[in-house]
N, C-alpha and C. Protein backbone atom coordinates (compact mmCIF):
# COMPACT_ATOMS: atom_id res chain seq x y z
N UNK A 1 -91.75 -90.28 24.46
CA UNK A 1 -91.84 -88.85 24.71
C UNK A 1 -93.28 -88.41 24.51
N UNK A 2 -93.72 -87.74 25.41
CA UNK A 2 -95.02 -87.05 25.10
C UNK A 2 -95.00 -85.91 24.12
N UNK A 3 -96.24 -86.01 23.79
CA UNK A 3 -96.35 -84.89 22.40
C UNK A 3 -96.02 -83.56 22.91
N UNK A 4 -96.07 -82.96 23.96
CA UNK A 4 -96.01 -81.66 24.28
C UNK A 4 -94.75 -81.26 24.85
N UNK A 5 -93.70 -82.43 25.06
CA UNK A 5 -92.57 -82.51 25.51
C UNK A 5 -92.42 -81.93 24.04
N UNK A 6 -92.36 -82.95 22.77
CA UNK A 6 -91.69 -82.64 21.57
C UNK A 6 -92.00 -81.21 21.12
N UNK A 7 -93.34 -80.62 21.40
CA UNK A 7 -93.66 -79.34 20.77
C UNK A 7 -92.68 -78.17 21.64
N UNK A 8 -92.16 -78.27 23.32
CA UNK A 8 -91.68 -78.04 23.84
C UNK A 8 -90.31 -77.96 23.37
N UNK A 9 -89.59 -78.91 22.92
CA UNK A 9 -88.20 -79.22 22.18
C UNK A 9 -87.98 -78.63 21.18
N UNK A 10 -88.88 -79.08 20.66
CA UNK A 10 -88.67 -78.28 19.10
C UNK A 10 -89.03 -76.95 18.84
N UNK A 11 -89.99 -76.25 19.65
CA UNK A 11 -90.17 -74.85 19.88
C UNK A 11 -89.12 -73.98 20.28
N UNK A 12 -88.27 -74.37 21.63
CA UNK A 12 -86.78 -73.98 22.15
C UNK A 12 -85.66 -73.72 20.87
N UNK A 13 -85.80 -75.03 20.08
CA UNK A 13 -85.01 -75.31 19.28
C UNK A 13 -84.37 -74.33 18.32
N UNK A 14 -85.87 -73.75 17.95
CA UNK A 14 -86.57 -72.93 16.43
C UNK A 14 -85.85 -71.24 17.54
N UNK A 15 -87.15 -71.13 18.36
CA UNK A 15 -87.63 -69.90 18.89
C UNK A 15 -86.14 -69.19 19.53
N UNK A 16 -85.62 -70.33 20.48
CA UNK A 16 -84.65 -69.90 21.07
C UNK A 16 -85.28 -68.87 22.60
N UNK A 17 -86.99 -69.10 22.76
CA UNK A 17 -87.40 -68.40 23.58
C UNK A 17 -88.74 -69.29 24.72
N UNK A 18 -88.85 -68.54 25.34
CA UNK A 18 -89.94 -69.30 25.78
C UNK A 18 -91.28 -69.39 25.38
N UNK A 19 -92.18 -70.69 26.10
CA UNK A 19 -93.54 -70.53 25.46
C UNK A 19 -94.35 -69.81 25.92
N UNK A 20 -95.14 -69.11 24.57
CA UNK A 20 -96.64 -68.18 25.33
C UNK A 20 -97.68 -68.80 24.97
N UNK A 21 -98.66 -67.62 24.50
CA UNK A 21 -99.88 -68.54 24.55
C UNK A 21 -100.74 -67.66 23.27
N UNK A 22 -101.71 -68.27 22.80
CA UNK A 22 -102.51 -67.99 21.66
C UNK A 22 -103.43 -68.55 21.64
N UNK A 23 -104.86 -68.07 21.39
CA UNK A 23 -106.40 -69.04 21.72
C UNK A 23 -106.21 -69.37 23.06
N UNK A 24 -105.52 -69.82 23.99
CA UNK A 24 -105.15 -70.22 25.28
C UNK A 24 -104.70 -71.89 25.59
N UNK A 25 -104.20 -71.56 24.34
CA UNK A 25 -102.93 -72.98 23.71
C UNK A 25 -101.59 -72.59 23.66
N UNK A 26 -100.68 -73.35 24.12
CA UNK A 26 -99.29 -72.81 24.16
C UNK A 26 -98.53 -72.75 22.39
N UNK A 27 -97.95 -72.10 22.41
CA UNK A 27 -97.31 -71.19 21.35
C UNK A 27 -95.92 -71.17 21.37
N UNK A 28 -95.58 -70.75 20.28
CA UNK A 28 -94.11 -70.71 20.01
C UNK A 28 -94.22 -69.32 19.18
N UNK A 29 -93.02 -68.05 19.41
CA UNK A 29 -93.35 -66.95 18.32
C UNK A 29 -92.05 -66.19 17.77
N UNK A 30 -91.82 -65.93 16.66
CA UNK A 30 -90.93 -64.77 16.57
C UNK A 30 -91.04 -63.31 16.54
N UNK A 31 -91.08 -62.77 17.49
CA UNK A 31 -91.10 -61.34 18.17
C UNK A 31 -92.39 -61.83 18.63
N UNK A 32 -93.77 -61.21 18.00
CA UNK A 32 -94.86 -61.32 18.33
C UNK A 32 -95.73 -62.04 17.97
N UNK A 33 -95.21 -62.71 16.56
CA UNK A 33 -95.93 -63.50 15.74
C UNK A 33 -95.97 -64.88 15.98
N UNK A 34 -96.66 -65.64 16.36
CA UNK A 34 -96.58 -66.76 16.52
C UNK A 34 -96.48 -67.70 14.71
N UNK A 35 -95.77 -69.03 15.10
CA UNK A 35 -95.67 -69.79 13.93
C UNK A 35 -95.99 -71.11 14.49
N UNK A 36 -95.98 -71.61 15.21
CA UNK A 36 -96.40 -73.04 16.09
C UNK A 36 -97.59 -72.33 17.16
N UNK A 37 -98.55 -73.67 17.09
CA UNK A 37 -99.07 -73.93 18.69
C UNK A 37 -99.09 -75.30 18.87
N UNK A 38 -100.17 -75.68 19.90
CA UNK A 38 -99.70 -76.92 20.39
C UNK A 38 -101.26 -77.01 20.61
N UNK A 39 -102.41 -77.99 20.07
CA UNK A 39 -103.89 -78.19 20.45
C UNK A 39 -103.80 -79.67 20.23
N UNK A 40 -104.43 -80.28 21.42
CA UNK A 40 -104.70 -81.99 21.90
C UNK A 40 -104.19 -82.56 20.45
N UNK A 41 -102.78 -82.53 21.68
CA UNK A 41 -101.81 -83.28 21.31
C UNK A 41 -101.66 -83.09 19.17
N UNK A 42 -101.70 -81.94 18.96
CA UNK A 42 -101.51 -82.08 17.71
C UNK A 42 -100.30 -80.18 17.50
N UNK A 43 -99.41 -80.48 16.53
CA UNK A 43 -98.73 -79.18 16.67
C UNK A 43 -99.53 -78.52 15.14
N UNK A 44 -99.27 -77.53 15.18
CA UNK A 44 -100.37 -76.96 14.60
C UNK A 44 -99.26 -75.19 13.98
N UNK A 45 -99.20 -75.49 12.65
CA UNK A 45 -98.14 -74.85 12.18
C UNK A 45 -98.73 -73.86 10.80
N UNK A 46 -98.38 -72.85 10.77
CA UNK A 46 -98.47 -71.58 9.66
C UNK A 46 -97.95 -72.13 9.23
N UNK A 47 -98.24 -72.57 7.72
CA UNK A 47 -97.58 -72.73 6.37
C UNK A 47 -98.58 -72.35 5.22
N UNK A 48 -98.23 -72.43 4.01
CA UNK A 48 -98.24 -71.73 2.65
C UNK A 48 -98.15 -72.46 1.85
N UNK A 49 -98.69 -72.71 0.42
CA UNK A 49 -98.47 -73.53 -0.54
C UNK A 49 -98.32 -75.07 -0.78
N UNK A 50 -96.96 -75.39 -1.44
CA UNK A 50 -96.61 -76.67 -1.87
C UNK A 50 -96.49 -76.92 -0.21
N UNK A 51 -95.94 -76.41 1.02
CA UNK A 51 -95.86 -76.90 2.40
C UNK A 51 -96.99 -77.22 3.17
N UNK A 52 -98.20 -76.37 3.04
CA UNK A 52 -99.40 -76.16 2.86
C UNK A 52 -100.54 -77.85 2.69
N UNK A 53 -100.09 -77.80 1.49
CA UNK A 53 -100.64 -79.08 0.68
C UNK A 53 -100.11 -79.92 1.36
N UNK A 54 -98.63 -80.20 1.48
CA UNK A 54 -97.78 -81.42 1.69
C UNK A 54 -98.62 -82.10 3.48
N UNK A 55 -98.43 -81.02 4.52
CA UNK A 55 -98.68 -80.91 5.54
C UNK A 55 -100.33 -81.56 5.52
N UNK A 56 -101.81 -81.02 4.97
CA UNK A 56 -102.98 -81.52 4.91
C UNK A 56 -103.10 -83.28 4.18
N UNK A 57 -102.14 -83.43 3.41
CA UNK A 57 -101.74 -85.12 2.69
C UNK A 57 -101.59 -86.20 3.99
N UNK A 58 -101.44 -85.74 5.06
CA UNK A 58 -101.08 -86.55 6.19
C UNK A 58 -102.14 -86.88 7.07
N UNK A 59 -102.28 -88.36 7.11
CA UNK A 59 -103.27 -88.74 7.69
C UNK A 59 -103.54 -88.09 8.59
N UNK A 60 -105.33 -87.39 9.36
CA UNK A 60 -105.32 -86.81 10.43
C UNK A 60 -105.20 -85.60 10.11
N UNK A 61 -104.30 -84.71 9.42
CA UNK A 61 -103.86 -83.71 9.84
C UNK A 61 -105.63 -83.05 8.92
N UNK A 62 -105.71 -81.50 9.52
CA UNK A 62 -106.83 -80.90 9.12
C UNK A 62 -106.43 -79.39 9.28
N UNK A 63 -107.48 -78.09 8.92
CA UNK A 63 -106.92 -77.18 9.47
C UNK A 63 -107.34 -77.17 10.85
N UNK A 64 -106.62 -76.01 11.52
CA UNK A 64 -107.26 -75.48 13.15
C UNK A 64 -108.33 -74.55 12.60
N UNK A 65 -109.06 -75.15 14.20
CA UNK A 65 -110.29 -74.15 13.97
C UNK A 65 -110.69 -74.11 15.72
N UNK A 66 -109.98 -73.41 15.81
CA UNK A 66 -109.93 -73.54 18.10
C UNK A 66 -111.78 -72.70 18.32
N UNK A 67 -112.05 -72.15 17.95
CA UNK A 67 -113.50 -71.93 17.58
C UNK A 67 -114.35 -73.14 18.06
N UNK A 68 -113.85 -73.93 16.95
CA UNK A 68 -115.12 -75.18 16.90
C UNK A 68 -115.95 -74.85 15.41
N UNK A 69 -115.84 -73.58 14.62
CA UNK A 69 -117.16 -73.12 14.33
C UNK A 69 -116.56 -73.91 12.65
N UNK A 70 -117.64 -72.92 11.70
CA UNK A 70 -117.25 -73.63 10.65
C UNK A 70 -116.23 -72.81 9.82
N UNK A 71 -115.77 -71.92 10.69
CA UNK A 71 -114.49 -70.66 9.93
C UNK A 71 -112.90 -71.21 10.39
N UNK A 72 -112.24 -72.43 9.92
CA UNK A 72 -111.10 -72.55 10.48
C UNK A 72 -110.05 -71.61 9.54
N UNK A 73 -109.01 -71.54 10.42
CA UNK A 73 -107.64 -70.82 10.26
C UNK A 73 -106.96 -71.67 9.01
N UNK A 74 -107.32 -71.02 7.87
CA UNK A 74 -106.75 -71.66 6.54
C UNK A 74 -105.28 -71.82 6.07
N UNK A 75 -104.49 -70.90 7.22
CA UNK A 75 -102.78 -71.14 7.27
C UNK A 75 -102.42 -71.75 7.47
N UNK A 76 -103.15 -72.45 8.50
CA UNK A 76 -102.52 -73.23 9.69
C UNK A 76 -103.31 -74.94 9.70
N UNK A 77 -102.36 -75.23 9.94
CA UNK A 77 -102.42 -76.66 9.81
C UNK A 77 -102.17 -77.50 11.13
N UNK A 78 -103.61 -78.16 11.30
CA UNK A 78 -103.25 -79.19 12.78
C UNK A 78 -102.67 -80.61 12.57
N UNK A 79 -101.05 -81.03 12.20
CA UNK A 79 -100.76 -82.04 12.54
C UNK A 79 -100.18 -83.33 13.55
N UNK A 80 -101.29 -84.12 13.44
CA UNK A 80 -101.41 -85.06 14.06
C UNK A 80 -100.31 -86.01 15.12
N UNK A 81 -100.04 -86.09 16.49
CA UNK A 81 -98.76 -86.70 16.99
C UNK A 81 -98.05 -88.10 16.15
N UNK A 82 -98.77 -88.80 15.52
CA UNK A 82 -98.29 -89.90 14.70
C UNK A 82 -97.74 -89.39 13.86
N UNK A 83 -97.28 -87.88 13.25
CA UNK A 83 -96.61 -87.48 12.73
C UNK A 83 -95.56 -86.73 13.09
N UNK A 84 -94.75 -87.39 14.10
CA UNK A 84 -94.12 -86.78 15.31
C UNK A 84 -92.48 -86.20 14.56
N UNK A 85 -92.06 -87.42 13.60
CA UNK A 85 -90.89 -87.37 13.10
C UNK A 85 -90.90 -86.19 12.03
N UNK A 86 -92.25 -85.73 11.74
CA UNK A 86 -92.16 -84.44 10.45
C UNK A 86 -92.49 -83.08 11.39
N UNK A 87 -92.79 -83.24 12.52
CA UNK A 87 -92.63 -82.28 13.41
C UNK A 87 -91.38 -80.89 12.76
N UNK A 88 -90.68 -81.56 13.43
CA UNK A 88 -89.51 -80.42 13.39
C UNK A 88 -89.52 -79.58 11.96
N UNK A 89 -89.26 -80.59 11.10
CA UNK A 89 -89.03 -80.16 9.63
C UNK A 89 -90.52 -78.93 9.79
N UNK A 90 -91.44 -79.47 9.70
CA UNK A 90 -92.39 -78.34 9.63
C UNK A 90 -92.85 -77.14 10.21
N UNK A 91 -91.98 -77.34 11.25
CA UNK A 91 -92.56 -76.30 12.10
C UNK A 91 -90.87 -75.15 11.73
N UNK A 92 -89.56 -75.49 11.44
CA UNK A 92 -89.00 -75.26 10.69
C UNK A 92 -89.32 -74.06 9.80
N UNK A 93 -90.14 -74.82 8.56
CA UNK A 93 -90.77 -74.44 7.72
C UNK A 93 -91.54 -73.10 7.81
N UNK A 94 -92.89 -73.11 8.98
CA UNK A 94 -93.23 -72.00 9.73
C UNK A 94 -92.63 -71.03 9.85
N UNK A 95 -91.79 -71.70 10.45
CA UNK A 95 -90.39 -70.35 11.08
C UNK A 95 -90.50 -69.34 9.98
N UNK A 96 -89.43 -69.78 8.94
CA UNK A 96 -89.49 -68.88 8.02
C UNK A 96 -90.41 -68.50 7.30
N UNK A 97 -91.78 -69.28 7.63
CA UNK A 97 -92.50 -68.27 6.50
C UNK A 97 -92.56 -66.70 7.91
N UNK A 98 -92.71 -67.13 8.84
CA UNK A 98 -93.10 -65.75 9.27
C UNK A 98 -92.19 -64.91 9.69
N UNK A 99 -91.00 -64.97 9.39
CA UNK A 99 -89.67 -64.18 9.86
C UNK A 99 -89.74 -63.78 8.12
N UNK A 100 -90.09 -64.01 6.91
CA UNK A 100 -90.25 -63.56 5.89
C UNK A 100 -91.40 -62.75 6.00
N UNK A 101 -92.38 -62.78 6.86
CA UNK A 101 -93.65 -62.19 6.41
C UNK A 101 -93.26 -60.53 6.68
């Protein structure tokens, strides 16, 4: 399966809606808020804390910074397609942080 198939799957899954867009990377959102995107081949997820930490422990994974510059998005976390099977669980995770926010 390609990586964007899975971000595709598992976005439906969560969202129950279709994909938009954010930075001009496809997205996943609840109402307006996005909690997933999708940047070369990596899904890239709002999380917080102990999820936060757990998520940056993974080889590869870093924050987003669609910029380039040296100010990345400190919520959000770009993990890596070799981490394909913690996908779901995390993006999951997302979900509710921002249906809590």
């Amino acid at each position: 399966m390609k990586a964007i198939d899975l971000f595709d799957q598992i976005g439906e899954l969560i969202a129950k809606n279709k994909r938009s867009s954010m930075f001009g990377v496809p997205c996943y959102k609840l109402g307006r808020r996005p909690f997933i995107m999708f940047y070369d081949k990596h899904i890239v997820c709002k999380l917080f804390g102990q999820t936060h930490k757990e998520a940056m422990l993974l080889k590869g994974s870093t924050l987003f910074n669609p910029r380039a510059n040296d100010k990345p998005m400190k919520n959000w976390v770009q993990i890596p397609f070799i981490h394909w099977d913690k996908w779901e669980s995390f993006a999951k995770l997302a979900y509710a942080i921002v249906e809590n926010e």
